[in-house]
C-alpha atoms as a PDB file:
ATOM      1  CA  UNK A   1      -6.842  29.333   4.845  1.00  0.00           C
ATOM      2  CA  UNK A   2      -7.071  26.241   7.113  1.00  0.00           C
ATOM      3  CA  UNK A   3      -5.369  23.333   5.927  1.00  0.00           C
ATOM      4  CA  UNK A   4      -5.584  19.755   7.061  1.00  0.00           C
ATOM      5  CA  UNK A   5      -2.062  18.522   7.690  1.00  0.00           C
ATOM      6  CA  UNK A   6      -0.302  14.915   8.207  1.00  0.00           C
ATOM      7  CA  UNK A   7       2.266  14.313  10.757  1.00  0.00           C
ATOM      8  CA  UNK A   8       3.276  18.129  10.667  1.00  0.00           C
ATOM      9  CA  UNK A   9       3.207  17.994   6.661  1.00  0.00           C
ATOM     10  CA  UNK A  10       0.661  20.282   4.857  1.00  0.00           C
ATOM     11  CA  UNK A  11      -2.651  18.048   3.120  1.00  0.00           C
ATOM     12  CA  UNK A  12      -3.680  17.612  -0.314  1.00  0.00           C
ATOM     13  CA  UNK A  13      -7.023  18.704   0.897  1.00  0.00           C
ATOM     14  CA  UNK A  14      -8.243  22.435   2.187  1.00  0.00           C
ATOM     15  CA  UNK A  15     -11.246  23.919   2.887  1.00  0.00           C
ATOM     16  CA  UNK A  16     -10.629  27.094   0.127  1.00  0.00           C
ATOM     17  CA  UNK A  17     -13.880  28.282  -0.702  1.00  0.00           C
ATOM     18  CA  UNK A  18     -15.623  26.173  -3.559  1.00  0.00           C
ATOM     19  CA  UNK A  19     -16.033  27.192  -7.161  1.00  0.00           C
ATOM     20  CA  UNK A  20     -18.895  26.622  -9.273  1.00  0.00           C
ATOM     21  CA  UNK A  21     -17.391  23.628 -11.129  1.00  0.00           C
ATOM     22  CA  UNK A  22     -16.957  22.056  -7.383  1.00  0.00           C
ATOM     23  CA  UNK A  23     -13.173  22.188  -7.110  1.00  0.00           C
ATOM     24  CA  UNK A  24     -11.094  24.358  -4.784  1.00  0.00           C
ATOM     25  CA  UNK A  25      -9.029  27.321  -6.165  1.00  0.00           C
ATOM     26  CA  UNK A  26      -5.435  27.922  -5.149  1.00  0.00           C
ATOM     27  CA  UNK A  27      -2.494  30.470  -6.220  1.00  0.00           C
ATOM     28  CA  UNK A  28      -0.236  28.057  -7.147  1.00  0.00           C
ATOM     29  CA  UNK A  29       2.556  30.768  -6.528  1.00  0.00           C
ATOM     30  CA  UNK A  30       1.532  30.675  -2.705  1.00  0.00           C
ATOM     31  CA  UNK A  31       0.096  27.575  -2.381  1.00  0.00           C
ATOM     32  CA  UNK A  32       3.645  26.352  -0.925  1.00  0.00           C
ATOM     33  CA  UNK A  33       3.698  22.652  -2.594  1.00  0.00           C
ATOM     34  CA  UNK A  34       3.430  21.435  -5.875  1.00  0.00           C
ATOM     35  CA  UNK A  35       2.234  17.768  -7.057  1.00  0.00           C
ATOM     36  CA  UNK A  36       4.270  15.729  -9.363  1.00  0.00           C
ATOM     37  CA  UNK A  37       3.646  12.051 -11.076  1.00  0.00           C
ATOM     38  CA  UNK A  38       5.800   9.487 -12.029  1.00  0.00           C
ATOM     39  CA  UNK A  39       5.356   7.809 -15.296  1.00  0.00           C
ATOM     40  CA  UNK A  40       5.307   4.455 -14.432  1.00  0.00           C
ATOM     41  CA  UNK A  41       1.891   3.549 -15.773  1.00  0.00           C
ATOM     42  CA  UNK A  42      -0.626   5.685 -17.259  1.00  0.00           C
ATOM     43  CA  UNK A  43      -3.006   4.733 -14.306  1.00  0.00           C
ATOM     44  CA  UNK A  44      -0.196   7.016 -12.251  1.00  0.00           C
ATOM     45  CA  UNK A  45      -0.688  10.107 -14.725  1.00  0.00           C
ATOM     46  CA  UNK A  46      -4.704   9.439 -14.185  1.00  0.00           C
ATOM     47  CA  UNK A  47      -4.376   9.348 -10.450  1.00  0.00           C
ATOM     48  CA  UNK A  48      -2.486  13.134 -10.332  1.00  0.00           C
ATOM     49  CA  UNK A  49      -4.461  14.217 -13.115  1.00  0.00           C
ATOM     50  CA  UNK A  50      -7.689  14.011 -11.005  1.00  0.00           C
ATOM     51  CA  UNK A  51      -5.818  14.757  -7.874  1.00  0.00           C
ATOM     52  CA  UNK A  52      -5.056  18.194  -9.378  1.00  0.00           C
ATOM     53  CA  UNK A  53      -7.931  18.963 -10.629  1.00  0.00           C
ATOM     54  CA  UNK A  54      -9.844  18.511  -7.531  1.00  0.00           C
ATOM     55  CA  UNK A  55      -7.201  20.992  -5.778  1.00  0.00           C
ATOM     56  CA  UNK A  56      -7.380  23.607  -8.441  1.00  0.00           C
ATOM     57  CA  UNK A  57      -3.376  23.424  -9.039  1.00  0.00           C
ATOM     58  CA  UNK A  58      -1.431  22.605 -11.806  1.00  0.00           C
ATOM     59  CA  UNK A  59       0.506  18.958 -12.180  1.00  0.00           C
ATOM     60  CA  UNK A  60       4.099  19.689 -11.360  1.00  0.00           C
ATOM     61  CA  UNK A  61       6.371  19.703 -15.149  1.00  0.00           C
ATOM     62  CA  UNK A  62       8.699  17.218 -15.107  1.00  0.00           C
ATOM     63  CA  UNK A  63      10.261  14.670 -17.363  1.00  0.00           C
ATOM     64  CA  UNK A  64      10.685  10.816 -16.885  1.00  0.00           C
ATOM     65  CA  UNK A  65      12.316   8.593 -19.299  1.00  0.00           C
ATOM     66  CA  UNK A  66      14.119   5.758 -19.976  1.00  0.00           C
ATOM     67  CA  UNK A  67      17.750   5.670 -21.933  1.00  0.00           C
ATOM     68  CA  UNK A  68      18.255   3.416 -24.502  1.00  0.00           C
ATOM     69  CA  UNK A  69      19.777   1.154 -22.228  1.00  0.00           C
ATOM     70  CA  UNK A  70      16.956   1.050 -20.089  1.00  0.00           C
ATOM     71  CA  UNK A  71      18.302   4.001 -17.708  1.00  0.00           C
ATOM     72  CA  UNK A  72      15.751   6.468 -15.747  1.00  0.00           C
ATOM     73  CA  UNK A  73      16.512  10.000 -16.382  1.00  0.00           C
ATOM     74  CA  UNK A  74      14.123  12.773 -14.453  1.00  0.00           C
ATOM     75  CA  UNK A  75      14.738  16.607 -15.801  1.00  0.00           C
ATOM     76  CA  UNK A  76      12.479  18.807 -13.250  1.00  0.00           C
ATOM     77  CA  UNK A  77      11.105  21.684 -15.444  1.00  0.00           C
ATOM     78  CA  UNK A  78      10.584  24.484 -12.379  1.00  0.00           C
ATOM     79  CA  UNK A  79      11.723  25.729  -9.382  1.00  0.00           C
ATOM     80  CA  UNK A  80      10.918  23.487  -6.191  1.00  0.00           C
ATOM     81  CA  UNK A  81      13.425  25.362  -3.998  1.00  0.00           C
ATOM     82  CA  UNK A  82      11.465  25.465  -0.687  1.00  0.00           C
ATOM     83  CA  UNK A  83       8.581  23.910  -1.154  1.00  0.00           C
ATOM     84  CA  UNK A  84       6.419  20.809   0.053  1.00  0.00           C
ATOM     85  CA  UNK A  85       6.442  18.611  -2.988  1.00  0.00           C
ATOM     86  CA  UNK A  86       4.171  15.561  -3.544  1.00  0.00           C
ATOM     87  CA  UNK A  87       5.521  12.808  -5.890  1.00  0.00           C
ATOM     88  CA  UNK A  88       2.128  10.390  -7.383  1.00  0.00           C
ATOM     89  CA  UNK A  89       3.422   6.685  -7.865  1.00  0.00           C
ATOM     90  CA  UNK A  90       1.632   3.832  -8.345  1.00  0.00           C
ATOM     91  CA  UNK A  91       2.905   0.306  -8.533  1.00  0.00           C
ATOM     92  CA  UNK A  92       2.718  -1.633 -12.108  1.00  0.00           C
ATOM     93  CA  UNK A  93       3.778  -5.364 -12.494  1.00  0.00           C
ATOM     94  CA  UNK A  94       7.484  -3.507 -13.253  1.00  0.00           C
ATOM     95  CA  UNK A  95       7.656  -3.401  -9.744  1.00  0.00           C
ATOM     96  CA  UNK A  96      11.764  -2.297  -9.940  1.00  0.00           C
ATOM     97  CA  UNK A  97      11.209   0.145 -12.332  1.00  0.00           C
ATOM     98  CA  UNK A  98       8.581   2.125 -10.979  1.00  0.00           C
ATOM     99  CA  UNK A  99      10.683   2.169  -7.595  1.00  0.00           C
ATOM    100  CA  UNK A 100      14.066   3.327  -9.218  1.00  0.00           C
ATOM    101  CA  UNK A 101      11.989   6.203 -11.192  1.00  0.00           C
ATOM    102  CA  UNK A 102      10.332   6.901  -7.994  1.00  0.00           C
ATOM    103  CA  UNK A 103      14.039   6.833  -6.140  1.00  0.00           C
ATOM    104  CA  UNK A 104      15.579   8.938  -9.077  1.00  0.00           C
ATOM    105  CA  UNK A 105      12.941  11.715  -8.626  1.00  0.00           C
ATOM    106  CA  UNK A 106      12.966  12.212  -4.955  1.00  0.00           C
ATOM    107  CA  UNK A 107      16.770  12.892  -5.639  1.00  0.00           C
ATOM    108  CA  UNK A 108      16.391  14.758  -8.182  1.00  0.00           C
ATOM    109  CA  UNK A 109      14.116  17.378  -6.351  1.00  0.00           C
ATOM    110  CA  UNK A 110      16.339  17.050  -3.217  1.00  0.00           C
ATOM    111  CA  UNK A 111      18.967  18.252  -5.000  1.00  0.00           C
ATOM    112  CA  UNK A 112      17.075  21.012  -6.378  1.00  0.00           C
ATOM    113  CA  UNK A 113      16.179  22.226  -2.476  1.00  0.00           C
ATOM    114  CA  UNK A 114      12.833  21.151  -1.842  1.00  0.00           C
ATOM    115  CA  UNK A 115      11.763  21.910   1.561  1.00  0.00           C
ATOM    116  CA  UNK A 116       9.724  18.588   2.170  1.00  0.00           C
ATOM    117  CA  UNK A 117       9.311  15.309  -0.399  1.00  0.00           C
ATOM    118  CA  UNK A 118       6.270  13.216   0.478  1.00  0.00           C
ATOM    119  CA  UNK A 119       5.534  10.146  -1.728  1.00  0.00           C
ATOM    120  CA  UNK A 120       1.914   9.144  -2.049  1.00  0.00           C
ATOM    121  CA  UNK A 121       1.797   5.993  -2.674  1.00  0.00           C
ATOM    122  CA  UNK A 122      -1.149   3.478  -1.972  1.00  0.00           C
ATOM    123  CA  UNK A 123       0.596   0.331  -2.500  1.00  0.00           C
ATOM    124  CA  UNK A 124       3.348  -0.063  -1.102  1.00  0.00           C
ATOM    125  CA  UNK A 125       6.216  -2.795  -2.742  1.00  0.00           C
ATOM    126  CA  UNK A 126       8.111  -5.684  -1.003  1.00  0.00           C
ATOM    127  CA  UNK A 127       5.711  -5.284   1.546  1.00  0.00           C
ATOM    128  CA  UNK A 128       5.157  -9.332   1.958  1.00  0.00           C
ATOM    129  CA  UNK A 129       8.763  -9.264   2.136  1.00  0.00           C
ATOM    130  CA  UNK A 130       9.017  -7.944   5.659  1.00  0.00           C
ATOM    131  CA  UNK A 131       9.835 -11.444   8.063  1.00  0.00           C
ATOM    132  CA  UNK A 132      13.520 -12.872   8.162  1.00  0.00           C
ATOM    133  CA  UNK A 133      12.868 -16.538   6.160  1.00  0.00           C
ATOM    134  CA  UNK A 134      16.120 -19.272   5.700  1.00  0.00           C
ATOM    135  CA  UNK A 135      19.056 -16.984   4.529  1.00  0.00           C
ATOM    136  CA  UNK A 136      17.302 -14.294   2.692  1.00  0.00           C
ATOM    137  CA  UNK A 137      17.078 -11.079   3.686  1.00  0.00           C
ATOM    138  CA  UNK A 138      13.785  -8.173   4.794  1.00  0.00           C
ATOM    139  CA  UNK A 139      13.790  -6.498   1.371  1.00  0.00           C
ATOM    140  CA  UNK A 140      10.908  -4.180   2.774  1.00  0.00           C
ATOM    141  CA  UNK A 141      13.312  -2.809   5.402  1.00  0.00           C
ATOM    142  CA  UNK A 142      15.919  -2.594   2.717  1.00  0.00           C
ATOM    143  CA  UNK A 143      13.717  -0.520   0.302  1.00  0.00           C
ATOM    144  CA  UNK A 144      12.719   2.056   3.870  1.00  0.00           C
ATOM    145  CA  UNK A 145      16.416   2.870   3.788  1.00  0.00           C
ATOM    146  CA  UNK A 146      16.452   3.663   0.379  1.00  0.00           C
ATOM    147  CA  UNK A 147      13.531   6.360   0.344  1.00  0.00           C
ATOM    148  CA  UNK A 148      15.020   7.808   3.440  1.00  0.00           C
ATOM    149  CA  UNK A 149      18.592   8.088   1.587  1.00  0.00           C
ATOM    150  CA  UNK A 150      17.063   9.417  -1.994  1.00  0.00           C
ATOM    151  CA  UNK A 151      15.491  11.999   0.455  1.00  0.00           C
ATOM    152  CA  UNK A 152      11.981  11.330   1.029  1.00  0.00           C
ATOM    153  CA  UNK A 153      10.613  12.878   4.479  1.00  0.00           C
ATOM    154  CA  UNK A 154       7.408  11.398   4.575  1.00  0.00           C
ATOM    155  CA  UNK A 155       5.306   8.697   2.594  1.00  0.00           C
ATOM    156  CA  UNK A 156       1.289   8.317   2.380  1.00  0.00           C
ATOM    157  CA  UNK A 157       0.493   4.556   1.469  1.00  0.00           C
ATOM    158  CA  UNK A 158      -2.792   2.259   2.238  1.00  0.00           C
ATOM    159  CA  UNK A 159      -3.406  -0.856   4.133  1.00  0.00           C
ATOM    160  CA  UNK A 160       0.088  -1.649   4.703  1.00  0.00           C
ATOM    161  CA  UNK A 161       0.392  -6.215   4.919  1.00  0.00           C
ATOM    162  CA  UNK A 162       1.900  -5.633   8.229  1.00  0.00           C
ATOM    163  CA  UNK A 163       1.449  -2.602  10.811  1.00  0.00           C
ATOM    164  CA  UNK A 164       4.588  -3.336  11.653  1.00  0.00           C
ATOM    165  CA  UNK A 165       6.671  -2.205   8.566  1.00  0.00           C
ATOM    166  CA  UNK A 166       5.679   1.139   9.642  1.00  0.00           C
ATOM    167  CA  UNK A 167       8.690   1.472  12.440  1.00  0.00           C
ATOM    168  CA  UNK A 168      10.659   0.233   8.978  1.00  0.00           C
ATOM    169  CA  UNK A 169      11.184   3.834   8.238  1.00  0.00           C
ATOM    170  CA  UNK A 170      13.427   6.884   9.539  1.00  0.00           C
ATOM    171  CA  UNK A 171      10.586   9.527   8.745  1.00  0.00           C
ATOM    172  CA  UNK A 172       6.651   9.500   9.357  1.00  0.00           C
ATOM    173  CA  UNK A 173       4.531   7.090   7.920  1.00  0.00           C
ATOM    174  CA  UNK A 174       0.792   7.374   6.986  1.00  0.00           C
ATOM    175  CA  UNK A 175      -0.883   4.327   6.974  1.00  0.00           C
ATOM    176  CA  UNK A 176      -4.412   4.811   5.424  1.00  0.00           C
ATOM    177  CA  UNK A 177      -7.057   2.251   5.217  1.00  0.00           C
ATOM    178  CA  UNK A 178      -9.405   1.277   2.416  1.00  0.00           C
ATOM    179  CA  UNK A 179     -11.896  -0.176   4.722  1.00  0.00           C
ATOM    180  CA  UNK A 180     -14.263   2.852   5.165  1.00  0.00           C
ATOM    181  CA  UNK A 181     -14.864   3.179   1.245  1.00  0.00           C
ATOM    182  CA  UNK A 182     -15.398  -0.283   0.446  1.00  0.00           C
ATOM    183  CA  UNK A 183     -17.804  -0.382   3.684  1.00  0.00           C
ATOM    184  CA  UNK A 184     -20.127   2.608   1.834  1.00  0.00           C
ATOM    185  CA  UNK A 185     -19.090   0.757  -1.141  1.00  0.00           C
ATOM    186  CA  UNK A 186     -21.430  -2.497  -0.381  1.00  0.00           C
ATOM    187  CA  UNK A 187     -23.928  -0.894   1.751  1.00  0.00           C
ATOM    188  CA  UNK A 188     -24.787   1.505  -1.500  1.00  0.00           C
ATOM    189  CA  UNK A 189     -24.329  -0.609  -4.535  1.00  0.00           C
ATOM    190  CA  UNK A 190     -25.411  -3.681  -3.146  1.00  0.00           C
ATOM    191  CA  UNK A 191     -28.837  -4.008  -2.413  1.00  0.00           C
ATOM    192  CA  UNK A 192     -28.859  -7.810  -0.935  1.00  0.00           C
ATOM    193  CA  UNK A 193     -25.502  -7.439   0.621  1.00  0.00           C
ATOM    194  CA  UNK A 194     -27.285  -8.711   4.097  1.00  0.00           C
ATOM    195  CA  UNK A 195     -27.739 -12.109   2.716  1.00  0.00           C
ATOM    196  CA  UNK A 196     -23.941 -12.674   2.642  1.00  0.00           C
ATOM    197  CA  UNK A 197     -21.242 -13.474   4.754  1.00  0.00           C
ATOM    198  CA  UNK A 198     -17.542 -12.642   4.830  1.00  0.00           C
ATOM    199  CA  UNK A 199     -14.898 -14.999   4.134  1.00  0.00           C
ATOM    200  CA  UNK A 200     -11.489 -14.908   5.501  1.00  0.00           C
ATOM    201  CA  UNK A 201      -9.134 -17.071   2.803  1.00  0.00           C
ATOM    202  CA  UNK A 202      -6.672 -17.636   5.852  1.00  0.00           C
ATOM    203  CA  UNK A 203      -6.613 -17.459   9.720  1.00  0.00           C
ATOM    204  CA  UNK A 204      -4.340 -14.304   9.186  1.00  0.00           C
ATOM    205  CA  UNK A 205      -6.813 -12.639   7.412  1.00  0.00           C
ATOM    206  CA  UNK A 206      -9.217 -13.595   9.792  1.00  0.00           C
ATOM    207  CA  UNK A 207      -9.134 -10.598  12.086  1.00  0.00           C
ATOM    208  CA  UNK A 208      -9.613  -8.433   8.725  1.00  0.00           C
ATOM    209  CA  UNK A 209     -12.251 -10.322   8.015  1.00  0.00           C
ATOM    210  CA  UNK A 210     -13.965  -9.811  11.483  1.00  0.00           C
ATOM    211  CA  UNK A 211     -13.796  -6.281  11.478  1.00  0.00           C
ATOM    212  CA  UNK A 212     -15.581  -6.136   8.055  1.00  0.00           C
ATOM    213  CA  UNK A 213     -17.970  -8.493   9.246  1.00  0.00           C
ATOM    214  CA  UNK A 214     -19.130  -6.613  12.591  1.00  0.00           C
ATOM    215  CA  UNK A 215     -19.292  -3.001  10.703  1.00  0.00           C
ATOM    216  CA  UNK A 216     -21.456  -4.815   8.256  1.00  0.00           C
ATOM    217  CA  UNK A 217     -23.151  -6.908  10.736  1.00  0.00           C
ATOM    218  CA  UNK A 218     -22.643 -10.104   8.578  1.00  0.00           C
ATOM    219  CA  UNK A 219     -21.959 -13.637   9.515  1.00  0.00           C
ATOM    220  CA  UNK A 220     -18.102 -14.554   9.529  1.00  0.00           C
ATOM    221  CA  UNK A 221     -16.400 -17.928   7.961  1.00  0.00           C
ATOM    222  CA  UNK A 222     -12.858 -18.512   7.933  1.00  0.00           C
ATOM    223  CA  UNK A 223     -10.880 -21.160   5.662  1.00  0.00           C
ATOM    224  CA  UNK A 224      -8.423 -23.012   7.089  1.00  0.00           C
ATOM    225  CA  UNK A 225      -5.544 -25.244   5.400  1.00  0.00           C
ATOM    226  CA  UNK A 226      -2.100 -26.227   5.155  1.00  0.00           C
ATOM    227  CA  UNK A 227      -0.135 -22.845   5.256  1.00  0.00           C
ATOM    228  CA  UNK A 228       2.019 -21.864   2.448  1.00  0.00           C
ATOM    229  CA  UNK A 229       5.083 -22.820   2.216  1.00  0.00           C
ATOM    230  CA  UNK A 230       6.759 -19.465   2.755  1.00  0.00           C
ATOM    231  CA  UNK A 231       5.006 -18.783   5.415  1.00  0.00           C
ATOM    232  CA  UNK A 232       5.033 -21.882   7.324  1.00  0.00           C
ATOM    233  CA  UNK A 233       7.263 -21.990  10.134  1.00  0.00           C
ATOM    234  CA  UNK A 234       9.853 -24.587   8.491  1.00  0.00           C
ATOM    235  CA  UNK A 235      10.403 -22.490   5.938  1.00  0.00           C
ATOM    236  CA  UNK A 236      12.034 -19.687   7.848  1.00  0.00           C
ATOM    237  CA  UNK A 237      15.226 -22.669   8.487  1.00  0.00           C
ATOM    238  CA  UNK A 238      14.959 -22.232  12.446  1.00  0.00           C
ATOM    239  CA  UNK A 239      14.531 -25.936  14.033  1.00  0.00           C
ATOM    240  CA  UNK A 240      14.821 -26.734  17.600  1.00  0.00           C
ATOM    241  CA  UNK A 241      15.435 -29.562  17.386  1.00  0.00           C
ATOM    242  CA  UNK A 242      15.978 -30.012  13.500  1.00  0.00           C
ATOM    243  CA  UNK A 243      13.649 -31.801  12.050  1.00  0.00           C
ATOM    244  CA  UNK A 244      13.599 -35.726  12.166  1.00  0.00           C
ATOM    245  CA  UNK A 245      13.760 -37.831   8.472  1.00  0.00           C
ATOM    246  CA  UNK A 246      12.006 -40.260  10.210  1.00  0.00           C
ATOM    247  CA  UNK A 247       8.011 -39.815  10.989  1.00  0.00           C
ATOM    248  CA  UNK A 248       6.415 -41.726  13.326  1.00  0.00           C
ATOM    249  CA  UNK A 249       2.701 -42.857  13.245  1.00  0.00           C
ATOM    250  CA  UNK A 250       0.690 -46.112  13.836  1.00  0.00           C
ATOM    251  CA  UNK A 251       1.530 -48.759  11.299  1.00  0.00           C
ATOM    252  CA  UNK A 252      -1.620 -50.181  10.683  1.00  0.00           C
ATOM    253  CA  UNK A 253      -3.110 -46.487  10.173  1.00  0.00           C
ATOM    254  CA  UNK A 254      -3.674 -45.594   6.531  1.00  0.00           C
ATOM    255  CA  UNK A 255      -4.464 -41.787   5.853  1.00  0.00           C
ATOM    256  CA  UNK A 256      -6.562 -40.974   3.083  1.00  0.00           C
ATOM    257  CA  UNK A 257      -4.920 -38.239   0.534  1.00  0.00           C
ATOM    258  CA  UNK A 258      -6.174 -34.720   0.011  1.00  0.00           C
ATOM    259  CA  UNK A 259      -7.718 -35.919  -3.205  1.00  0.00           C
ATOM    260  CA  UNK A 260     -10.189 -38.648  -1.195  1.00  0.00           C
ATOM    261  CA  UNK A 261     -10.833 -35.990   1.335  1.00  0.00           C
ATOM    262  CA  UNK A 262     -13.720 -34.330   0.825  1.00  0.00           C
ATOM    263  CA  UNK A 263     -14.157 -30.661   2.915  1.00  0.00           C
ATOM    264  CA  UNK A 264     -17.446 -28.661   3.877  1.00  0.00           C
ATOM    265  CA  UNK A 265     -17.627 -25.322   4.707  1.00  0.00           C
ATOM    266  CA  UNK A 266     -20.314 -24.361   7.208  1.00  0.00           C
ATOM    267  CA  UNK A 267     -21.444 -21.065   7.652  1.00  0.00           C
ATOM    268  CA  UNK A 268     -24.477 -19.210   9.974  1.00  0.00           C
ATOM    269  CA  UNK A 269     -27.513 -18.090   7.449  1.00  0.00           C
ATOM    270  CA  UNK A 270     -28.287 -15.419  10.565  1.00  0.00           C
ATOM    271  CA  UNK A 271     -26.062 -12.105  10.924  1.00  0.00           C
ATOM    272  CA  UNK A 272     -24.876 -10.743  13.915  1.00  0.00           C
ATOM    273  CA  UNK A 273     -27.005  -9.085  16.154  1.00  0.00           C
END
């Protein structure tokens, strides 16, 4: 039975013959990997529930809790020993809680001898935090070493803010991209979708934006501004020379404020040809 695999690591997709219901059968006794979920959210639970089902294999029995004083406790009902196992996370807005429960059950099937531990997960935290900025630290890098030490071998995530944070990690990364599905997306569900144009909120999302824009064959506008704070260079406390109290300008010159200024966006009406 042919299966698809990701840097060397076996697929949650194979080409097992189809059964009436449309879903692919599989021995789970043979199948060599099982599929756990975290129970961060109940958006997680979904997400395995419906990978599962389209594989034809049963969700991985586990426990995940929390201790009275907020602790994570994972008790893995079955035997993993030797096996590719696949652990479901998705991000809620308790960002460090869904990563410790994530942390405390790659460890806990580590230590239980699974072959391989992949974590599928399609958003992938501290992310933004991945540049050196005044004296704080790359968290993003921070949280790579901690995967790699609760023993994950592999993680599956989407659209990553930077390519970059890819060479973060000590094991393979698969960086996925959303861009195909939203693509069929528009072209399917909207019917006027040439009479728009894409907008790029920031020159760094500008080259995004572009490659939207020429798969759709829409016009392109980009809005630019002051940057952010945080992302501005002065932020990151590196100034060669350091910056001057003192601003100079002529004296006579009186700039309007950003409330008096009025700003127009201008766009092309025609697409790309």
């Amino acid at each position: 039975m042919p299966i698809r695999r990701f840097g060397g690591h076996r697929s949650l997709v194979s080409h097992a013959p189809k059964l009436s219901y449309g879903y692919t059968k599989m021995n789970v006794s043979r199948s060599g990997y099982r599929v756990f979920s975290a129970n961060s959210s109940p958006a997680c639970t979904e997400l395995a529930k419906k990978i599962t089902e389209r594989l034809g294999v049963e969700l991985g029995k586990s426990v995940v809790y929390q201790e009275s004083n907020k602790e994570t406790r994972v008790d893995v009902k079955e035997s993993v020993r030797g096996q590719d196992i696949f652990i479901i996370q998705t991000i809620p807005r308790d960002v460090n809680t869904a990563i410790m429960e994530l942390l405390v059950m790659a460890y806990a099937l580590k230590t239980s001898c699974a072959k391989n531990i992949i974590g599928v997960i399609p958003y992938f935290p501290y992310s933004k935090q991945c540049k050196m900025r005044k004296r704080g630290s790359i968290v993003c890098k921070l949280l790579a070493s901690m995967l790699a030490k609760a023993g994950l071998t592999h993680i599956i995530t989407m659209d990553l803010h930077q390519k970059e944070i890819q060479g973060f990690f000590s094991f393979p990364v698969d960086n996925l991209r959303a861009s195909p599905f939203l693509i069929q997306y528009i072209q399917e569900e909207i019917p006027d979708y040439r009479n728009a144009i894409i907008v790029a909120k920031s020159p760094s999302a500008a080259k995004r934006a572009q490659s939207y824009a020429e798969r759709l064959r829409l016009g392109l506008a980009v809005m630019h501004g002051e940057a952010h704070q945080l992302e501005s260079n002065m932020a990151d406390g590196w100034h060669s020379p350091p910056s001057s109290r003192t601003t100079t300008g002529h004296t006579g010159l009186e700039l309007p404020s950003a409330a008096q200024t009025r700003c127009f966006l201008f766009t092309s009406p025609q697409t790309l040809s």
